[in-house]
N, C-alpha and C. Protein backbone atom coordinates (compact mmCIF):
# COMPACT_ATOMS: atom_id res chain seq x y z
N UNK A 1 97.89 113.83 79.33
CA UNK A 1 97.28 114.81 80.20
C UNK A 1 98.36 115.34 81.15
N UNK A 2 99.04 116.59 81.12
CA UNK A 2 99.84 117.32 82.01
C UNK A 2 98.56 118.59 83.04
N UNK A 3 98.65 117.74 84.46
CA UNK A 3 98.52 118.82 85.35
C UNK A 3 98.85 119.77 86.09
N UNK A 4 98.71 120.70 86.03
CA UNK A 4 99.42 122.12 87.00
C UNK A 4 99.61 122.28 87.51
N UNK A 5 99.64 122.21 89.26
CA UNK A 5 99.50 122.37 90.09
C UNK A 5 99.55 123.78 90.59
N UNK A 6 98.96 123.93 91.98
CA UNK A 6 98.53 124.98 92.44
C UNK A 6 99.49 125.02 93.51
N UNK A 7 99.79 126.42 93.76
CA UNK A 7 100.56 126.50 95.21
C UNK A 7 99.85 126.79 96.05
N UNK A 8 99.52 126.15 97.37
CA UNK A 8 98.97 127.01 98.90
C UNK A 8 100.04 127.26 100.17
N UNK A 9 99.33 127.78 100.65
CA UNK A 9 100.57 128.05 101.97
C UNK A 9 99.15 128.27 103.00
N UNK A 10 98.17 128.01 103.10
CA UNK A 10 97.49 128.52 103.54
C UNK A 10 97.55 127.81 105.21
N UNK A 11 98.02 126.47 105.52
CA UNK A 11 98.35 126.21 106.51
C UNK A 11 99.54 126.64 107.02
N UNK A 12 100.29 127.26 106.07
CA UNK A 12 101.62 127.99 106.81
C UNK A 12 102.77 126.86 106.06
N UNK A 13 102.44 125.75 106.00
CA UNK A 13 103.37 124.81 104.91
C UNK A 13 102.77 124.72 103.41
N UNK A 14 103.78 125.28 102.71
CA UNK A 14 103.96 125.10 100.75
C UNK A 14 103.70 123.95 100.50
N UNK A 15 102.51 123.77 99.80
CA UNK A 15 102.12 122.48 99.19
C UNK A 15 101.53 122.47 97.38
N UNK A 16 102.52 121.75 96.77
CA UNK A 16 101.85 121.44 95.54
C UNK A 16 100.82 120.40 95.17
N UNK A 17 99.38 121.35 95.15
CA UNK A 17 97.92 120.86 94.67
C UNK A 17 97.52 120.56 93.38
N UNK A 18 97.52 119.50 92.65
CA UNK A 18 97.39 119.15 91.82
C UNK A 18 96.03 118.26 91.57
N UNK A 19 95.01 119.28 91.10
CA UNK A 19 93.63 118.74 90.98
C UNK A 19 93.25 117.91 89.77
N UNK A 20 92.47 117.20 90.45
CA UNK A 20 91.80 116.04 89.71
C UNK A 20 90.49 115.72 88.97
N UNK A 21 90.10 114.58 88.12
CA UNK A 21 88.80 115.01 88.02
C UNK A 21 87.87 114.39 88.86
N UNK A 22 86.56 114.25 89.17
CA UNK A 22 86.02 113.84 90.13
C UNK A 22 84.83 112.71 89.74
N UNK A 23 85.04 112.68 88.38
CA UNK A 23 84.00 112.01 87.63
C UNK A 23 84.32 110.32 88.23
N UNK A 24 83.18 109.35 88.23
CA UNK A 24 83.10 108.46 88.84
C UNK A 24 83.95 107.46 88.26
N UNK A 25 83.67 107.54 87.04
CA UNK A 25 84.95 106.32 86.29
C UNK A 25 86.23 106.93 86.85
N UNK A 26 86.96 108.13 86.83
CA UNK A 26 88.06 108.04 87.07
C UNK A 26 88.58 107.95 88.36
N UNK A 27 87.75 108.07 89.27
CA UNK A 27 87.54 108.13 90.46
C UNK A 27 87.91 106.70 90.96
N UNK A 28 86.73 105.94 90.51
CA UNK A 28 86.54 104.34 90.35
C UNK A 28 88.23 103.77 89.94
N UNK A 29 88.64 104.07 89.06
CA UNK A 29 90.13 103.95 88.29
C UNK A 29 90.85 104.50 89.29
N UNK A 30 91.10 105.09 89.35
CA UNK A 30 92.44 105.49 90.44
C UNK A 30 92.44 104.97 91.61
N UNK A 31 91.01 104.69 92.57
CA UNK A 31 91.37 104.27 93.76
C UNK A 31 91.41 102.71 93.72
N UNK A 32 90.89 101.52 92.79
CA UNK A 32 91.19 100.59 92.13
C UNK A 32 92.73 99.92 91.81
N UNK A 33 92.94 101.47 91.14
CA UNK A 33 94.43 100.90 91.08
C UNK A 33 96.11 100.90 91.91
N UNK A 34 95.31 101.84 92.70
CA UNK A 34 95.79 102.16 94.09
C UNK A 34 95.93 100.78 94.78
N UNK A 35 94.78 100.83 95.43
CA UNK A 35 94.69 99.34 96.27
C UNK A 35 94.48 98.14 95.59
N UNK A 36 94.47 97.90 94.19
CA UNK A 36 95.11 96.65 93.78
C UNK A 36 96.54 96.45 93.78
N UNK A 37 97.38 97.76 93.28
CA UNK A 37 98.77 97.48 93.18
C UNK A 37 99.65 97.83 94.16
N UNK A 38 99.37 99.44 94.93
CA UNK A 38 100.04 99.21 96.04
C UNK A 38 99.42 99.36 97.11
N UNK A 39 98.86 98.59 97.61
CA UNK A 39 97.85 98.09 98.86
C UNK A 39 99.28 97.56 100.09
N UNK A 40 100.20 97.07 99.73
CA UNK A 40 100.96 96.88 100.66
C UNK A 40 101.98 98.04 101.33
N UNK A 41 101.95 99.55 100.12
CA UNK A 41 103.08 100.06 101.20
C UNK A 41 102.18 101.51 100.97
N UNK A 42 100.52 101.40 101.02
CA UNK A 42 100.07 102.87 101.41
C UNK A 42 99.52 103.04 103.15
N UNK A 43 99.69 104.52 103.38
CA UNK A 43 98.57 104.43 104.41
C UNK A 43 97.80 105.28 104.20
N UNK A 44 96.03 104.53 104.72
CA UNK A 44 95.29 105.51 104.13
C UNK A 44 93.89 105.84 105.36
N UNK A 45 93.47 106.75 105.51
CA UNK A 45 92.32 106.62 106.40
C UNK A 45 92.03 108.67 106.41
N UNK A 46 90.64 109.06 106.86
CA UNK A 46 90.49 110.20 107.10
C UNK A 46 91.17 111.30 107.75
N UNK A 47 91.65 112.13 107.54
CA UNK A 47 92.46 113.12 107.90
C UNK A 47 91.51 114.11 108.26
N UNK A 48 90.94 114.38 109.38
CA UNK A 48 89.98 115.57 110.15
C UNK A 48 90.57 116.59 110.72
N UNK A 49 89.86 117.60 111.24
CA UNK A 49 90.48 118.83 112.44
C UNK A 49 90.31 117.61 113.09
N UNK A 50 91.63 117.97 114.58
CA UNK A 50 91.59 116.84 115.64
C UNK A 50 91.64 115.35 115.91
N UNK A 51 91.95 114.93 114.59
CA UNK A 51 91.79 113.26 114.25
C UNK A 51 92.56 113.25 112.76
N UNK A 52 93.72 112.16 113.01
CA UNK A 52 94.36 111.19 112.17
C UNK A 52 94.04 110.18 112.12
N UNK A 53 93.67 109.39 111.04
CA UNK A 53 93.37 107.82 111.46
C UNK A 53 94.28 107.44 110.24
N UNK A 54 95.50 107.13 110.53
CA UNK A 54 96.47 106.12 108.97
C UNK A 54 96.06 104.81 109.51
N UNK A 55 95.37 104.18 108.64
CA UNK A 55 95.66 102.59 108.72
C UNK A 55 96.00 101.91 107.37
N UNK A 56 96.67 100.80 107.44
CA UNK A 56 97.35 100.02 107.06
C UNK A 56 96.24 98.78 106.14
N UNK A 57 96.52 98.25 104.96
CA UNK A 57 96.04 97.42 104.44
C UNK A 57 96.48 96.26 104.99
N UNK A 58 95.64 95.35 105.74
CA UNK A 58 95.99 94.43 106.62
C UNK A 58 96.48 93.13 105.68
N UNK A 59 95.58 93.28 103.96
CA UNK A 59 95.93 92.19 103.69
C UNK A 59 95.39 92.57 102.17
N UNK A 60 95.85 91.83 100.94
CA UNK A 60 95.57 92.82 99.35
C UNK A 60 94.16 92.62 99.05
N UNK A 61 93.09 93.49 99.18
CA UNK A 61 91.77 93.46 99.15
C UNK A 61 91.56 92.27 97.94
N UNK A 62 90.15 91.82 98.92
CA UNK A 62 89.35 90.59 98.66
C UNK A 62 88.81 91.08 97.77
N UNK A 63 88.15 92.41 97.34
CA UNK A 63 87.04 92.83 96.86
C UNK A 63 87.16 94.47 96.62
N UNK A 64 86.82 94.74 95.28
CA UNK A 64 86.52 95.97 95.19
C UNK A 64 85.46 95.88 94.47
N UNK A 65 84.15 96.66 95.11
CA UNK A 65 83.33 96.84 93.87
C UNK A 65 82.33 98.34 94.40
N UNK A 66 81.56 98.24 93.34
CA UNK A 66 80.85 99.56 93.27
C UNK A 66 79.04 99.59 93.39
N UNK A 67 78.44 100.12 94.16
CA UNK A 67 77.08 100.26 94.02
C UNK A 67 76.61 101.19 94.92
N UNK A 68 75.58 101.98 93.60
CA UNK A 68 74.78 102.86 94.27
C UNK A 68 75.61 104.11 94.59
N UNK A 69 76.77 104.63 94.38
CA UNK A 69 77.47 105.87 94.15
C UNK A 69 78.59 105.29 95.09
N UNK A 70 78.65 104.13 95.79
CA UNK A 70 79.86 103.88 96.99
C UNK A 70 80.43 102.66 96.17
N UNK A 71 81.28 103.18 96.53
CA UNK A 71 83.10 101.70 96.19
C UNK A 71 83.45 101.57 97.70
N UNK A 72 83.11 99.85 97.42
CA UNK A 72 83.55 99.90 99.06
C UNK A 72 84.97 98.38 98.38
N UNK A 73 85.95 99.17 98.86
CA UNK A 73 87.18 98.13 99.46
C UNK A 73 87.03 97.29 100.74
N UNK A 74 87.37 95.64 100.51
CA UNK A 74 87.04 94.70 101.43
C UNK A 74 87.99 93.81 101.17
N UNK A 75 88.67 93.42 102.56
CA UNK A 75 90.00 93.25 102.89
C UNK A 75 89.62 91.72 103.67
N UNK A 76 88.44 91.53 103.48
CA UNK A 76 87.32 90.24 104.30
C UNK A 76 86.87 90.83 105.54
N UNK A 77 86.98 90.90 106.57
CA UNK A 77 86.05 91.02 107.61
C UNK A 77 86.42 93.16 107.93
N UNK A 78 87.34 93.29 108.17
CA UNK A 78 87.69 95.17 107.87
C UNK A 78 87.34 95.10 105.95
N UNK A 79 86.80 96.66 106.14
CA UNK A 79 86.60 97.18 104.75
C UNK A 79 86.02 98.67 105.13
N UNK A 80 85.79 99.46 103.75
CA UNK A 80 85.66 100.89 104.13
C UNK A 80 84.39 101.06 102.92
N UNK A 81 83.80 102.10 102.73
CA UNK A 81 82.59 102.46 101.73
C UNK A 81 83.49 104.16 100.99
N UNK A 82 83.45 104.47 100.10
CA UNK A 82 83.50 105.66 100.14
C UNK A 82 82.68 106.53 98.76
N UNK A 83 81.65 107.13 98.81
CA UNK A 83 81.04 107.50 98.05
C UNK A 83 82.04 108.29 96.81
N UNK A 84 81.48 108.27 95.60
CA UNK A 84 82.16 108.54 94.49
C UNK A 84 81.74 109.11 93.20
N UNK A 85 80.40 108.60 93.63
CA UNK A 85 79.30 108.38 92.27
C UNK A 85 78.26 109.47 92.75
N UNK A 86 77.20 109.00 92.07
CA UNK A 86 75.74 109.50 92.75
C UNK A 86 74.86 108.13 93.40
N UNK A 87 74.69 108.59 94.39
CA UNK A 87 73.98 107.67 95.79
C UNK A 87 72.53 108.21 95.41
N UNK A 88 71.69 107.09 95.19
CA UNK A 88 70.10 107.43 94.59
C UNK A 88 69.58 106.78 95.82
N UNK A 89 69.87 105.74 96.39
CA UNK A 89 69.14 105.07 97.65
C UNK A 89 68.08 104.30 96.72
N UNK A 90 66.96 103.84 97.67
CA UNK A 90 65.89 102.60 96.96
C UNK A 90 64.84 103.30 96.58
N UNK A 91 64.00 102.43 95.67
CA UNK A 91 62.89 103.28 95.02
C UNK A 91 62.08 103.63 96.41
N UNK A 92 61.93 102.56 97.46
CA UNK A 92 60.93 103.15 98.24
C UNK A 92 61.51 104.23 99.63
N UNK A 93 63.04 104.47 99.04
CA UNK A 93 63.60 105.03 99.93
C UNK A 93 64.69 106.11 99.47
N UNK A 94 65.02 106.72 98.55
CA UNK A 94 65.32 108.04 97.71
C UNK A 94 66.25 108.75 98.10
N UNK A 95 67.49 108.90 98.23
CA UNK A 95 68.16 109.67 98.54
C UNK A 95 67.85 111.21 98.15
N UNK A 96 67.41 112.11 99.57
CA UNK A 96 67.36 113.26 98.68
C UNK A 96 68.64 114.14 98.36
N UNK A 97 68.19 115.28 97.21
CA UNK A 97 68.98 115.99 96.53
C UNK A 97 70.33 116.21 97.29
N UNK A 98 70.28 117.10 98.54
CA UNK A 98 70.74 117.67 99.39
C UNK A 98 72.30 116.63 99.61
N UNK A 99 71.63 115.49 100.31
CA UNK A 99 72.70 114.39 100.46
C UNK A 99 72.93 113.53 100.02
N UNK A 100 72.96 113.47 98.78
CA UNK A 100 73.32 113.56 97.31
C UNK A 100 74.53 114.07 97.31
N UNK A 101 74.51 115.25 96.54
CA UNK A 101 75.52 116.06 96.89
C UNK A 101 76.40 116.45 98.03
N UNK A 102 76.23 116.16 99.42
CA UNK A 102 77.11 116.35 100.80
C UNK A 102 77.72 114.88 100.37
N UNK A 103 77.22 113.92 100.15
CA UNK A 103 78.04 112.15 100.08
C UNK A 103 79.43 112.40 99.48
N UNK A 104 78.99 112.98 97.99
CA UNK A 104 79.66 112.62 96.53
C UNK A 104 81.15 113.07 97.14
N UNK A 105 82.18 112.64 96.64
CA UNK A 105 83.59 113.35 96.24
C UNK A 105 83.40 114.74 94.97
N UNK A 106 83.63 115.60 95.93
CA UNK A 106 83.75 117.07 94.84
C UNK A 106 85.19 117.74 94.42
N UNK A 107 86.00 116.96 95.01
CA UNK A 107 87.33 117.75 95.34
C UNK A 107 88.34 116.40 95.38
N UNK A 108 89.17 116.21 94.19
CA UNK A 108 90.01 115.21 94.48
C UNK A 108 91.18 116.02 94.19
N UNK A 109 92.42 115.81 94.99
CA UNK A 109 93.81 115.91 94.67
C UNK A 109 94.77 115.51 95.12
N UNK A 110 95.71 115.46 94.28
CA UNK A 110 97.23 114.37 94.93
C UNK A 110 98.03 115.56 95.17
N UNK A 111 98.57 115.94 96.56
CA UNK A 111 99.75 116.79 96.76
C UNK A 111 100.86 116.45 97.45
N UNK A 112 101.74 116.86 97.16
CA UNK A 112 103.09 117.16 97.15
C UNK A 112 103.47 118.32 98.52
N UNK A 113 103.55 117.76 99.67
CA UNK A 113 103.97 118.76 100.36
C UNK A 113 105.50 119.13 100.86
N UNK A 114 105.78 120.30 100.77
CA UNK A 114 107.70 120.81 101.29
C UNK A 114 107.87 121.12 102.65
N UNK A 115 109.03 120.77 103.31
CA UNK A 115 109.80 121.61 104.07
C UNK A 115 110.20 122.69 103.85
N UNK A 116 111.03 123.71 105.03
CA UNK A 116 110.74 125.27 104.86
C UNK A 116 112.25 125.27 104.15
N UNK A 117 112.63 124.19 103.53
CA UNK A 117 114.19 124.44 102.42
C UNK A 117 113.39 124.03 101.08
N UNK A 118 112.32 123.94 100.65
CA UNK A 118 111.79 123.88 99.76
C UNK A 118 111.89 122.24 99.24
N UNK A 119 112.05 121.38 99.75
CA UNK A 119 112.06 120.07 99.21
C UNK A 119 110.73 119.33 99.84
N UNK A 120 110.39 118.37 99.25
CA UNK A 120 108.99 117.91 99.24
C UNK A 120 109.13 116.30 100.47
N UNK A 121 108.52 116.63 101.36
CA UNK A 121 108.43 115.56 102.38
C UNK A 121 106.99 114.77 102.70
N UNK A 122 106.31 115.16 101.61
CA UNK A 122 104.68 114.43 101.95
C UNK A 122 104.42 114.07 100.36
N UNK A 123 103.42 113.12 100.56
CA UNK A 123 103.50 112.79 99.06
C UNK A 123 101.74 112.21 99.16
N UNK A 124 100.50 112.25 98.39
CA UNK A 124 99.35 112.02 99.28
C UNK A 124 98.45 112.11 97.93
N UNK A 125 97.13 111.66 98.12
CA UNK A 125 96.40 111.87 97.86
C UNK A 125 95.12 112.17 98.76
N UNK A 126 94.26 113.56 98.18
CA UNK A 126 92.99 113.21 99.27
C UNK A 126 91.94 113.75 98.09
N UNK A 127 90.43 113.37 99.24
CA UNK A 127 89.71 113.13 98.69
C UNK A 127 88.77 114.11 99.65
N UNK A 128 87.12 114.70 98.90
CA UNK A 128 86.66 115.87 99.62
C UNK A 128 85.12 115.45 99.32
N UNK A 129 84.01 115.89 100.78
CA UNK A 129 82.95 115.08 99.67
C UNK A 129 82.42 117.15 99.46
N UNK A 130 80.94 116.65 99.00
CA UNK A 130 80.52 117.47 98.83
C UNK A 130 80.30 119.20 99.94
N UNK A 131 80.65 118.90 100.99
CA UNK A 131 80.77 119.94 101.91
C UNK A 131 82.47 120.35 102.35
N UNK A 132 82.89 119.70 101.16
CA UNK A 132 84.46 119.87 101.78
C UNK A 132 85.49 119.48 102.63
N UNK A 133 84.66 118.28 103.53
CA UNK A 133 84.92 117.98 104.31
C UNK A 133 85.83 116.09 104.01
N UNK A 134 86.63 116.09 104.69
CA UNK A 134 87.64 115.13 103.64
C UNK A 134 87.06 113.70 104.22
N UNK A 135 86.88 113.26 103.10
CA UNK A 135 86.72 111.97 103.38
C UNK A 135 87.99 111.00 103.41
N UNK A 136 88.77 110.94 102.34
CA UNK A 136 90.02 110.24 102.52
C UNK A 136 91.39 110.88 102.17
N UNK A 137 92.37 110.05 102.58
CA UNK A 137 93.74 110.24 102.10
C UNK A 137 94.31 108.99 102.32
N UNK A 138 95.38 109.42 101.10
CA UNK A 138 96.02 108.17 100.99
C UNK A 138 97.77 108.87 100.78
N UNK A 139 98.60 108.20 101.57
CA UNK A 139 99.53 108.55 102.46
C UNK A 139 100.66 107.98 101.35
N UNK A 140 101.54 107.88 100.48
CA UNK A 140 102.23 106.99 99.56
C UNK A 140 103.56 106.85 100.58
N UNK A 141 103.91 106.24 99.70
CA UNK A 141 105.43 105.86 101.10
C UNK A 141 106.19 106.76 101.03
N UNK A 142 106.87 106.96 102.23
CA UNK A 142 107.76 108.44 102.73
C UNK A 142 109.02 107.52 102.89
N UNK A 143 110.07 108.32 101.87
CA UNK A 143 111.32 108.00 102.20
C UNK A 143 111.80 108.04 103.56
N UNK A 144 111.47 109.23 103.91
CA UNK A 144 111.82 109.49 105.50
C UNK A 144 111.62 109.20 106.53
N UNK A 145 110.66 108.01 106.40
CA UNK A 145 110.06 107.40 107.37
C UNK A 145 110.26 105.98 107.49
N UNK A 146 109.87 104.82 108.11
CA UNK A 146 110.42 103.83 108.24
C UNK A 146 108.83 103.20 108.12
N UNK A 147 108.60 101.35 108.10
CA UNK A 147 107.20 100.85 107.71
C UNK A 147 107.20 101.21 108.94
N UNK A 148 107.77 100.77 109.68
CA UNK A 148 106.87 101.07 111.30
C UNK A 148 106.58 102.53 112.14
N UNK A 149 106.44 103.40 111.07
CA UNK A 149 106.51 105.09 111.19
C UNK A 149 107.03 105.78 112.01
N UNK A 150 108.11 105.14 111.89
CA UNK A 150 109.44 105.84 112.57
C UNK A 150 110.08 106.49 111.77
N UNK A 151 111.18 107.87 112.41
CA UNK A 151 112.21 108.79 111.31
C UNK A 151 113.11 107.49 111.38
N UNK A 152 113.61 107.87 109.19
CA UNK A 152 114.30 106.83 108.95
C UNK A 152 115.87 107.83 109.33
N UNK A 153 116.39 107.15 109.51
CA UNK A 153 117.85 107.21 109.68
C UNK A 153 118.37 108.35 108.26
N UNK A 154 118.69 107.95 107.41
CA UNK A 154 118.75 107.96 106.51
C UNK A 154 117.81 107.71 104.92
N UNK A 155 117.90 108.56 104.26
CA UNK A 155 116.30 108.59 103.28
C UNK A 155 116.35 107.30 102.61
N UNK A 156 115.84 106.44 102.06
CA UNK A 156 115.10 105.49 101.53
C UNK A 156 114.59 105.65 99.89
N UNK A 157 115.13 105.53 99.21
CA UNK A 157 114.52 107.02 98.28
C UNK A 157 113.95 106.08 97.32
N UNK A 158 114.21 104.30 97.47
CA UNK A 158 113.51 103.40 97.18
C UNK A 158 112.09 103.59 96.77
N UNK A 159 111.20 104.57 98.05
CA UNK A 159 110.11 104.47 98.78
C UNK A 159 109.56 105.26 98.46
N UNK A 160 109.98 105.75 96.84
CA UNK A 160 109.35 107.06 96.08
C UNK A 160 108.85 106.06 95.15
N UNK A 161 108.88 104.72 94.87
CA UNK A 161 108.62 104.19 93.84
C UNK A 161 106.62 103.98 93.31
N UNK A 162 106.06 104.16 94.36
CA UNK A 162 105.08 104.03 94.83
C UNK A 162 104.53 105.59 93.67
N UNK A 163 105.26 107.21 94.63
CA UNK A 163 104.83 108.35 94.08
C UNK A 163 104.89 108.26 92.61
N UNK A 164 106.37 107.55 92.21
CA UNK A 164 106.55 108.08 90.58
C UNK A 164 105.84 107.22 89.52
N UNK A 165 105.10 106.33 90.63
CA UNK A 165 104.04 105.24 89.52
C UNK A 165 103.00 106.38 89.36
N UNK A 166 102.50 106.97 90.71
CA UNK A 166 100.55 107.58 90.20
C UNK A 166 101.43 109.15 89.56
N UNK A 167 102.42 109.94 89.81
CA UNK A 167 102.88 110.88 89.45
C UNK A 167 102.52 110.73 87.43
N UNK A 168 103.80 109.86 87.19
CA UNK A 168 103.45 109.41 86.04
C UNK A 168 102.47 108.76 85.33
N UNK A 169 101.83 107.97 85.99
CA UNK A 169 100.07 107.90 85.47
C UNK A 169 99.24 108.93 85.53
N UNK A 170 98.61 109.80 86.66
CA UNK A 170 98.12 110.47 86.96
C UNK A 170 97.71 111.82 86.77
N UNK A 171 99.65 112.20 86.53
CA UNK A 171 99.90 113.32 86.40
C UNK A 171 100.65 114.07 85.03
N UNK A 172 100.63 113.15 84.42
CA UNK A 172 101.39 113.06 83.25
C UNK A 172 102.85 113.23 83.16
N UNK A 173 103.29 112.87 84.27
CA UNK A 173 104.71 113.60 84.05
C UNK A 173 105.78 112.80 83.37
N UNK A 174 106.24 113.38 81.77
CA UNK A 174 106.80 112.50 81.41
C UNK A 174 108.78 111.40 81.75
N UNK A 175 108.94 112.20 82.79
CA UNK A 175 110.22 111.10 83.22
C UNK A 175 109.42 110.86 84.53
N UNK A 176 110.42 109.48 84.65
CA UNK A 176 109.72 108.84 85.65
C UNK A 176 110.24 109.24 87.22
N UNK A 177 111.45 110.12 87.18
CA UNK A 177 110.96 110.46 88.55
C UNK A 177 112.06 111.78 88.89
N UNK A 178 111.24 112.42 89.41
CA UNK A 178 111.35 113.91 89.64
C UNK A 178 112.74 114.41 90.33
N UNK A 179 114.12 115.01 90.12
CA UNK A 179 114.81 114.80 91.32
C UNK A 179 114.65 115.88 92.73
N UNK A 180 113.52 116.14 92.37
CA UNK A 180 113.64 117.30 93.45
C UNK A 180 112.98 116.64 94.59
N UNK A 181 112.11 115.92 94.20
CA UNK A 181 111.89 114.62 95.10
C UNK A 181 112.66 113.82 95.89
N UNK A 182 113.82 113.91 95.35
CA UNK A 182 114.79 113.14 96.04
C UNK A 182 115.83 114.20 96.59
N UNK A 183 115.80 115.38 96.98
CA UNK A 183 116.67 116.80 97.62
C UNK A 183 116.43 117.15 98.95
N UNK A 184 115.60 116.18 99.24
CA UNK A 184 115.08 116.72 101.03
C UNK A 184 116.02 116.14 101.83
N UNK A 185 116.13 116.49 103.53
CA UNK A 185 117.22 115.61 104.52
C UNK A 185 115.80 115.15 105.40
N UNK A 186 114.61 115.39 105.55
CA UNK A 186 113.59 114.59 106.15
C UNK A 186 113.17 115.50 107.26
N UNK A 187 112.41 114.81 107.99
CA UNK A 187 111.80 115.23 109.13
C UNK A 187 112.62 116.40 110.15
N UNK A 188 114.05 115.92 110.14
CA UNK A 188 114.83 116.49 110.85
C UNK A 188 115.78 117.77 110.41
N UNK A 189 116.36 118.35 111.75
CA UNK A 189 116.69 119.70 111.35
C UNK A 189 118.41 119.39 110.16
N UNK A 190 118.60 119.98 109.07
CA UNK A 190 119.81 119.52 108.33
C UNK A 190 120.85 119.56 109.05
């Protein structure tokens, strides 16, 4: 499977959008294999107008499982829910149609975002429910940055190893890692 990606600029920064499917198995599969394998060097949490929340996998989840349209990741006492599926609720209690559809993920994609020299300094996945409104992202490791999210000194380019795993699963891309990916000077002015 080779995906396309889309160009936007619509925030004023060039980003390559590369859409996904939204169906629950694959859904189920990707974020599974995410936080089984690299649970130690993502950050992941809702990205809103007015609100960042990156947090950190405190520890390699206890638990992943699925019911009722939500996969909830559980880390033992922190854990998150995130709808995926279809949410029916109980027989004597029914989820209706409406929010149903506002829950679900409608919109999945992994992008690739550039600096204004055209090299790629964000590397991500997010996730959209049914009103568009984002439920998650997941942050892959930034060369340019340091674990303690600081500018790294110098790029790290180690810290792409993370991107060129779901790139190449995900995205079909057949070498394993891109060099244009590795052409940026980071956060800072060259």
């Amino acid at each position: 499977m080779k995906i396309i990606p889309q160009i936007d600029t619509s925030d004023g920064n060039r980003q390559e959008i590369y859409s996904l499917p939204v169906d629950t198995d694959f859904l189920e599969e990707l974020l599974r294999y995410i936080f089984e394998n690299h649970w130690r060097s993502i950050v992941f949490g809702p990205i809103i107008e007015g609100g960042a929340y990156e947090f950190r996998c405190p520890n390699e989840p206890r638990s992943i499982t699925y019911f009722d349209g939500y996969l909830t990741v559980h880390f033992g006492g922190t854990h998150f829910h995130i709808c995926i599926g279809e949410n029916r609720g109980s027989e004597s209690s029914p989820t209706p149609a409406a929010l149903k559809k506002s829950r679900r993920t409608s919109r999945a994609e992994i992008v690739r975002g550039f600096d204004d020299n055209g090299a790629p300094i964000i590397w991500q996945l997010r996730l959209f429910n049914g009103d568009g409104t984002p439920q998650l992202n997941i942050f892959f490791p930034n060369p340019f940055l340091t674990d303690e999210d600081g500018i790294a000194d110098t790029p790290d380019w180690s810290r792409l190893t993370v991107w060129d795993d779901i790139a190449t699963r995900y995205l079909g891309r057949k070498q394993a890692q891109d060099p244009l990916d590795r052409s940026g000077t980071g956060f800072h002015a060259p």
